[in-house]
N, C-alpha and C. Protein backbone atom coordinates (compact mmCIF):
# COMPACT_ATOMS: atom_id res chain seq x y z
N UNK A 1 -4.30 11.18 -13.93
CA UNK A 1 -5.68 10.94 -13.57
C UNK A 1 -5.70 10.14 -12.27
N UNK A 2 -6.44 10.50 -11.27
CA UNK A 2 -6.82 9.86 -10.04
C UNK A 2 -7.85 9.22 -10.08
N UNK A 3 -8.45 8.44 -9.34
CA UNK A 3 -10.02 7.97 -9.00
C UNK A 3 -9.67 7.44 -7.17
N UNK A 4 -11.31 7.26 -6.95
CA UNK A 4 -10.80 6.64 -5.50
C UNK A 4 -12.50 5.73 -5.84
N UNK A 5 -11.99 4.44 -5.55
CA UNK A 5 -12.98 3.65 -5.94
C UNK A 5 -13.01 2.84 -4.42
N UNK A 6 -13.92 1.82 -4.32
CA UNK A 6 -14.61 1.37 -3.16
C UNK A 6 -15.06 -0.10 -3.42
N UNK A 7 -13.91 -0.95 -3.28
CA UNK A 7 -13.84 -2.48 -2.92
C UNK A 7 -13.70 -2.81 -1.72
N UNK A 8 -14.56 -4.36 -1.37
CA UNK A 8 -14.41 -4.77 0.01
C UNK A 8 -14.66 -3.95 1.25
N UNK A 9 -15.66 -2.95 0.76
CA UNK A 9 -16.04 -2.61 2.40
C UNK A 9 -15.05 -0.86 2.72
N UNK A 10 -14.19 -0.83 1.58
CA UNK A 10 -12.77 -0.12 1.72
C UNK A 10 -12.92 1.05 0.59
N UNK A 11 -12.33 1.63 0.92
CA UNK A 11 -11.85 3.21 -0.04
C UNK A 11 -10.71 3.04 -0.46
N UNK A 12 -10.12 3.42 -1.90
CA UNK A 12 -8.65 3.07 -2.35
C UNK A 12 -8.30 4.49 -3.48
N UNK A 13 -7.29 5.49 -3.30
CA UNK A 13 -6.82 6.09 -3.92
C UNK A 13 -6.43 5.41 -4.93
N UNK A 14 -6.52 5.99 -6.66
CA UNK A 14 -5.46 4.85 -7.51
C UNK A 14 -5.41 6.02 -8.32
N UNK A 15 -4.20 5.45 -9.40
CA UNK A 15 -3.84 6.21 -10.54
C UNK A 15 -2.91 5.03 -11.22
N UNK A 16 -3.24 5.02 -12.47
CA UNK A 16 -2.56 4.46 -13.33
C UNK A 16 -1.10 3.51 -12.99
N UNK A 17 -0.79 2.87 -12.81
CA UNK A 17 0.28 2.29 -13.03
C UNK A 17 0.57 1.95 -11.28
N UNK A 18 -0.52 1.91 -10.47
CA UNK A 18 0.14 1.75 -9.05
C UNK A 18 -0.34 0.57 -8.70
N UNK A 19 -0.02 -0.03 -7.51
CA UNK A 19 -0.35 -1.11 -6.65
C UNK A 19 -1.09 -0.86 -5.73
N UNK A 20 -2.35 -1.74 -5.51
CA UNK A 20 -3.01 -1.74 -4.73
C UNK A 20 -3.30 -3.23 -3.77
N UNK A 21 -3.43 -2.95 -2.43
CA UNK A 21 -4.05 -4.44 -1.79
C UNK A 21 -5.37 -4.31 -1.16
N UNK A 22 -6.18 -5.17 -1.89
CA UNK A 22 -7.83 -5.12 -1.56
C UNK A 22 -8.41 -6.68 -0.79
N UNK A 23 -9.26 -6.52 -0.35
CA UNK A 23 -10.00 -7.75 0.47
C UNK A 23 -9.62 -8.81 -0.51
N UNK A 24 -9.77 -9.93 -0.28
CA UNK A 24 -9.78 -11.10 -1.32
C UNK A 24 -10.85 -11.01 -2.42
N UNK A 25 -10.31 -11.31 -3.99
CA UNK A 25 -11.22 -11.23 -4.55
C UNK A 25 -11.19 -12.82 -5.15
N UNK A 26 -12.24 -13.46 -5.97
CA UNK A 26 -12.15 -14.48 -6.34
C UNK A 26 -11.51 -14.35 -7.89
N UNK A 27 -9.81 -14.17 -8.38
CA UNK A 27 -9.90 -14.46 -9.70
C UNK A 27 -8.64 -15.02 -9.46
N UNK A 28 -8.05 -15.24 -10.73
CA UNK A 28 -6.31 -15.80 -10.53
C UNK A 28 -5.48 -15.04 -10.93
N UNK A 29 -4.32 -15.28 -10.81
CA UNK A 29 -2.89 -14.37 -11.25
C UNK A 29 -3.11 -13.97 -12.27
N UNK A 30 -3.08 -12.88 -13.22
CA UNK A 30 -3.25 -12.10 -14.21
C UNK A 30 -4.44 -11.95 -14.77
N UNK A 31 -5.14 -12.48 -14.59
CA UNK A 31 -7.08 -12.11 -14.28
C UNK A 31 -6.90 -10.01 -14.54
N UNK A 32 -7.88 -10.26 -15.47
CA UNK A 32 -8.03 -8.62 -15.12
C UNK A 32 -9.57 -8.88 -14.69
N UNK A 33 -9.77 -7.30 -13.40
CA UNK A 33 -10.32 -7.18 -12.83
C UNK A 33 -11.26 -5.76 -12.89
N UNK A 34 -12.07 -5.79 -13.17
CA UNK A 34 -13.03 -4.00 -13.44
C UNK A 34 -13.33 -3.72 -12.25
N UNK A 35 -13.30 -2.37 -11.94
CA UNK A 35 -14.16 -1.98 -10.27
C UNK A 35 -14.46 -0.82 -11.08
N UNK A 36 -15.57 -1.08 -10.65
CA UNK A 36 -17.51 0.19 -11.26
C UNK A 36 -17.42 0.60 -10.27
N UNK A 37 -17.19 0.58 -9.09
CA UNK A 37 -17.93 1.44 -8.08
C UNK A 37 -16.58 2.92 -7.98
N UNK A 38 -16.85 3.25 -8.74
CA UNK A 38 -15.55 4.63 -8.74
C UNK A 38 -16.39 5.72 -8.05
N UNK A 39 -15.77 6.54 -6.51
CA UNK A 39 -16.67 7.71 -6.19
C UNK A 39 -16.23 8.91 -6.61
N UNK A 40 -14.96 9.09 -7.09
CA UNK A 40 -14.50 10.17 -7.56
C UNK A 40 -13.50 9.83 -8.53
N UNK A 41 -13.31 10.96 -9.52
CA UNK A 41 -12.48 10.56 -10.54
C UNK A 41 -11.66 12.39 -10.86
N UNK A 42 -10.55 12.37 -10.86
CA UNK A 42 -9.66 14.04 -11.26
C UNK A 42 -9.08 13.71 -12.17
N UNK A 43 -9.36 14.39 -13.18
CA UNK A 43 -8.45 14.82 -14.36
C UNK A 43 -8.40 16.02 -14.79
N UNK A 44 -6.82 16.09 -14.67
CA UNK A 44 -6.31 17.55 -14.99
C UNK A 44 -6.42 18.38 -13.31
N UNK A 45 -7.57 19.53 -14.14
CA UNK A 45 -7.89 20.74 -12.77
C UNK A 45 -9.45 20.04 -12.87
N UNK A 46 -10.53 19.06 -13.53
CA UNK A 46 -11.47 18.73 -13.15
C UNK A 46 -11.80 17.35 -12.32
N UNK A 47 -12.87 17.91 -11.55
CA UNK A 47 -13.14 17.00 -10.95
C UNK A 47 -14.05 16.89 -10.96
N UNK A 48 -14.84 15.34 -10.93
CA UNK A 48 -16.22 14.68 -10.90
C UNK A 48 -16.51 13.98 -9.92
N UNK A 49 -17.22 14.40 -8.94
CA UNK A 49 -17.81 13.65 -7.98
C UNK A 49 -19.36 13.01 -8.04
N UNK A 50 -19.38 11.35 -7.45
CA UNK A 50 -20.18 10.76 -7.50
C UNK A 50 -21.54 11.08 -6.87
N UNK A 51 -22.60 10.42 -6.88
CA UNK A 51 -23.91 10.42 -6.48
C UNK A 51 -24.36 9.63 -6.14
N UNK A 52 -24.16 8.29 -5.74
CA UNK A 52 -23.22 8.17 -5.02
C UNK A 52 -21.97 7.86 -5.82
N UNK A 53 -21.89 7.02 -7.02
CA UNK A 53 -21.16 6.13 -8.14
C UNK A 53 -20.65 7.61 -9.20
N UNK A 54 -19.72 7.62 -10.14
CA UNK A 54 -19.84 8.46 -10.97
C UNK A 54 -19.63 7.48 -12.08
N UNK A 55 -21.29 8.08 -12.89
CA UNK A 55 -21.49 7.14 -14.30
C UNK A 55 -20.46 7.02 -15.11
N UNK A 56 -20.73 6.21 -15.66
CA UNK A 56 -19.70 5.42 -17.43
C UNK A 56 -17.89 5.53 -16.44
N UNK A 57 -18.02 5.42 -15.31
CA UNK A 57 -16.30 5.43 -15.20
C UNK A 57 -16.25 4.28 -14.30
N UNK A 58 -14.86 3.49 -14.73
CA UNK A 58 -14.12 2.06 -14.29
C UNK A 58 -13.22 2.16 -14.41
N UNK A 59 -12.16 1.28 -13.64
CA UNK A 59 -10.96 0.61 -13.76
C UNK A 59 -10.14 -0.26 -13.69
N UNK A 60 -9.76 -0.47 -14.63
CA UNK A 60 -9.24 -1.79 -15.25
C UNK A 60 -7.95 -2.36 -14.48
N UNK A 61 -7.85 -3.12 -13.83
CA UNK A 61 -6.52 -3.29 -13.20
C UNK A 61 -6.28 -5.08 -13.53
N UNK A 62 -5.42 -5.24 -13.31
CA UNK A 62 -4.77 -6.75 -13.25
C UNK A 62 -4.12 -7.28 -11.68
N UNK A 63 -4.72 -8.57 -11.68
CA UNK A 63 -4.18 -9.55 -10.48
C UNK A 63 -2.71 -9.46 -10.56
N UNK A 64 -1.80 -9.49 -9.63
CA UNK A 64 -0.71 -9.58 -9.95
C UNK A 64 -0.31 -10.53 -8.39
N UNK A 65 -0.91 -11.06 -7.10
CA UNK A 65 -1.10 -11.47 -6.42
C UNK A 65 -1.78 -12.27 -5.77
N UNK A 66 -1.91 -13.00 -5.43
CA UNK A 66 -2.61 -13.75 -3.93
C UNK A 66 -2.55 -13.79 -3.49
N UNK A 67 -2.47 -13.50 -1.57
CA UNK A 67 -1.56 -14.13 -0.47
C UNK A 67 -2.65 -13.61 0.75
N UNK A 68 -1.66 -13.81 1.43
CA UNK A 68 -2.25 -12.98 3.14
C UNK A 68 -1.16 -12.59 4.19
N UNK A 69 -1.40 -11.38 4.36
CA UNK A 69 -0.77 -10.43 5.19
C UNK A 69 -0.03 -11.29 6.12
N UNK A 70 0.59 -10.37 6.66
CA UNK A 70 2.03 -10.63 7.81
C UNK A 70 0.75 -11.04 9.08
N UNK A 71 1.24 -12.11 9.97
CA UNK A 71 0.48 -12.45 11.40
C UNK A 71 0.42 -11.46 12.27
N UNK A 72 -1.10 -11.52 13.25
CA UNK A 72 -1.11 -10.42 13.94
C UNK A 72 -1.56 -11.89 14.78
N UNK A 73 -0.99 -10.82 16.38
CA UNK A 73 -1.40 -11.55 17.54
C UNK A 73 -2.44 -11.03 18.16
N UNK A 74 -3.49 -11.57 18.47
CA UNK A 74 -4.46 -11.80 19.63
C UNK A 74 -4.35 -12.15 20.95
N UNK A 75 -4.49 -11.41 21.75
CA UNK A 75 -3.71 -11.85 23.19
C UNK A 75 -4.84 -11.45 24.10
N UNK A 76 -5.82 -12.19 24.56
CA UNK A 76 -6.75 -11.32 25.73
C UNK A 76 -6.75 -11.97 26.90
N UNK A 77 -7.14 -11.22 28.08
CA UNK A 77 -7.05 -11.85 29.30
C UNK A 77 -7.46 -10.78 30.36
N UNK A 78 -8.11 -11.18 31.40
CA UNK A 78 -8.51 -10.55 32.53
C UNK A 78 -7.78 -10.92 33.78
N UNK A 79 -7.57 -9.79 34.30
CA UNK A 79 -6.35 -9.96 35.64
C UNK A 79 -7.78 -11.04 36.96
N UNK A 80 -6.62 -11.40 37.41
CA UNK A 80 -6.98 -12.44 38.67
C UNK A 80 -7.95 -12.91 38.49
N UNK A 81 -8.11 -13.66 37.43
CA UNK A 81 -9.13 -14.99 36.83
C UNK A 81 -9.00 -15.87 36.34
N UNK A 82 -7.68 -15.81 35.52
CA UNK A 82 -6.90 -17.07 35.61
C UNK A 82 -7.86 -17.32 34.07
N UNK A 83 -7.41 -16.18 32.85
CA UNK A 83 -8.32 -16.36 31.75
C UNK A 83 -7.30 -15.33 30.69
N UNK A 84 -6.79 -16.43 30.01
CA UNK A 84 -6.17 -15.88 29.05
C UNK A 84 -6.16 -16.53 27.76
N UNK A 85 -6.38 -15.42 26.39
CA UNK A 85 -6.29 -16.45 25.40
C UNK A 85 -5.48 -15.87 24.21
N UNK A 86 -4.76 -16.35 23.51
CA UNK A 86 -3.79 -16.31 22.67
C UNK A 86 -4.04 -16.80 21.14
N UNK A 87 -4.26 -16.03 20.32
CA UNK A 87 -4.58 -16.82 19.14
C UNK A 87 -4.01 -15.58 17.67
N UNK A 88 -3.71 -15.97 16.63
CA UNK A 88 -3.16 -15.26 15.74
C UNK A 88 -4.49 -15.21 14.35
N UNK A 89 -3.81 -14.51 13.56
CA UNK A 89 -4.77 -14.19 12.48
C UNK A 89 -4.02 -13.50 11.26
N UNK A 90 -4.13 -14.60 9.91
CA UNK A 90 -3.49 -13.64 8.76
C UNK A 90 -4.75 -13.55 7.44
N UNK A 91 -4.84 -12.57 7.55
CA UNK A 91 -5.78 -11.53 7.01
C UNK A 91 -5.37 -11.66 5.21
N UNK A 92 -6.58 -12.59 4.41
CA UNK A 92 -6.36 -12.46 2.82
C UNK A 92 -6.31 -11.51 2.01
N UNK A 93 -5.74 -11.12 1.09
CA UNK A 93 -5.57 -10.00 0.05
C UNK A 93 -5.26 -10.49 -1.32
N UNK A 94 -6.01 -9.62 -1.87
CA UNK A 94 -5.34 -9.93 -3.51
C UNK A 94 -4.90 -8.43 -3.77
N UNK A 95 -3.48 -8.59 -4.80
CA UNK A 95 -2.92 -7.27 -5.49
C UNK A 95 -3.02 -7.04 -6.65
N UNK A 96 -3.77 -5.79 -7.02
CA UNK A 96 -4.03 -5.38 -7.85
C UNK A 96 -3.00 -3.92 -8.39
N UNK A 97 -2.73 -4.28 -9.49
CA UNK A 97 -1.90 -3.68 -10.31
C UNK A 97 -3.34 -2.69 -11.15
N UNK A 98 -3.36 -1.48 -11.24
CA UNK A 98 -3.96 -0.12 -11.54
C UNK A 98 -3.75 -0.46 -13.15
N UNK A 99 -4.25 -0.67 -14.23
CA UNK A 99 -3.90 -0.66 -15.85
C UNK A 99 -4.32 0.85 -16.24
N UNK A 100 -5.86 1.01 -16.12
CA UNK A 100 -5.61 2.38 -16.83
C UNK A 100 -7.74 2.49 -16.25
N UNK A 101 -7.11 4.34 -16.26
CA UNK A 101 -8.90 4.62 -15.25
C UNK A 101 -9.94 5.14 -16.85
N UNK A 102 -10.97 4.42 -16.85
CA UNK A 102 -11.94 5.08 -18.17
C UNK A 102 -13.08 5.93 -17.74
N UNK A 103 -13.02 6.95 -18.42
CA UNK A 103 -13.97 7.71 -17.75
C UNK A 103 -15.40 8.28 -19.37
N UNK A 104 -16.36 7.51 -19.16
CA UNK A 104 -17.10 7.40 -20.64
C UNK A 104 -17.80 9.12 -20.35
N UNK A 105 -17.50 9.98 -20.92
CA UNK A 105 -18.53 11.43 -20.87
C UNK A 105 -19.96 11.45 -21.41
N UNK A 106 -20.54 11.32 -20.70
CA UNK A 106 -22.05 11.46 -21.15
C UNK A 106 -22.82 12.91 -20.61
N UNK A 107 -22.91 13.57 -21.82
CA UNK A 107 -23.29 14.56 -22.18
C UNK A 107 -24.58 14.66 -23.16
């Protein structure tokens, strides 16, 4: 089973048992975590696409992280002005471990 759900601004392929890294969320290390906003969900040869959301389906994943990404450099400057600036940036994430995708059929 696939889904591709939509945390932080972001789109995320998942399936069962994988790792994911999403914007910071507020919980702690082994915190389980629900994300409702699922836009698509495949199982098998079917597929259900959202409207925008596709009803009764979530997924359950667990914190398994905290941290923030590897440093990126910032470097700007304009020639013969004597204007340069240098500054870095490490970007927060929490990892989420995929538990299992529910998909409620309402019929």
């Amino acid at each position: 089973m696939i889904a591709v759900v939509e945390t932080g601004g972001k789109q995320h392929q998942v399936s069962p048992g994988c790792t994911i890294r999403v914007e910071k969320l507020d919980a702690k290390k082994g915190e389980e975590v629900i994300l409702d906003k699922v836009l698509m969900v495949k199982k098998d040869d079917e597929s259900l696409f959202g409207n925008p959301l596709v009803s009764g389906a979530k997924v359950i994943t667990e914190v398994t992280r905290q941290d923030r990404a590897k440093k990126i450099i910032v470097y700007k400057f304009k020639r013969r002005k004597n204007y340069h600036r240098k500054y870095g940036h490490r970007q927060a994430f929490t990892e989420l471990k995929v538990r299992e995708i529910q998909l409620e059929q309402s019929t």
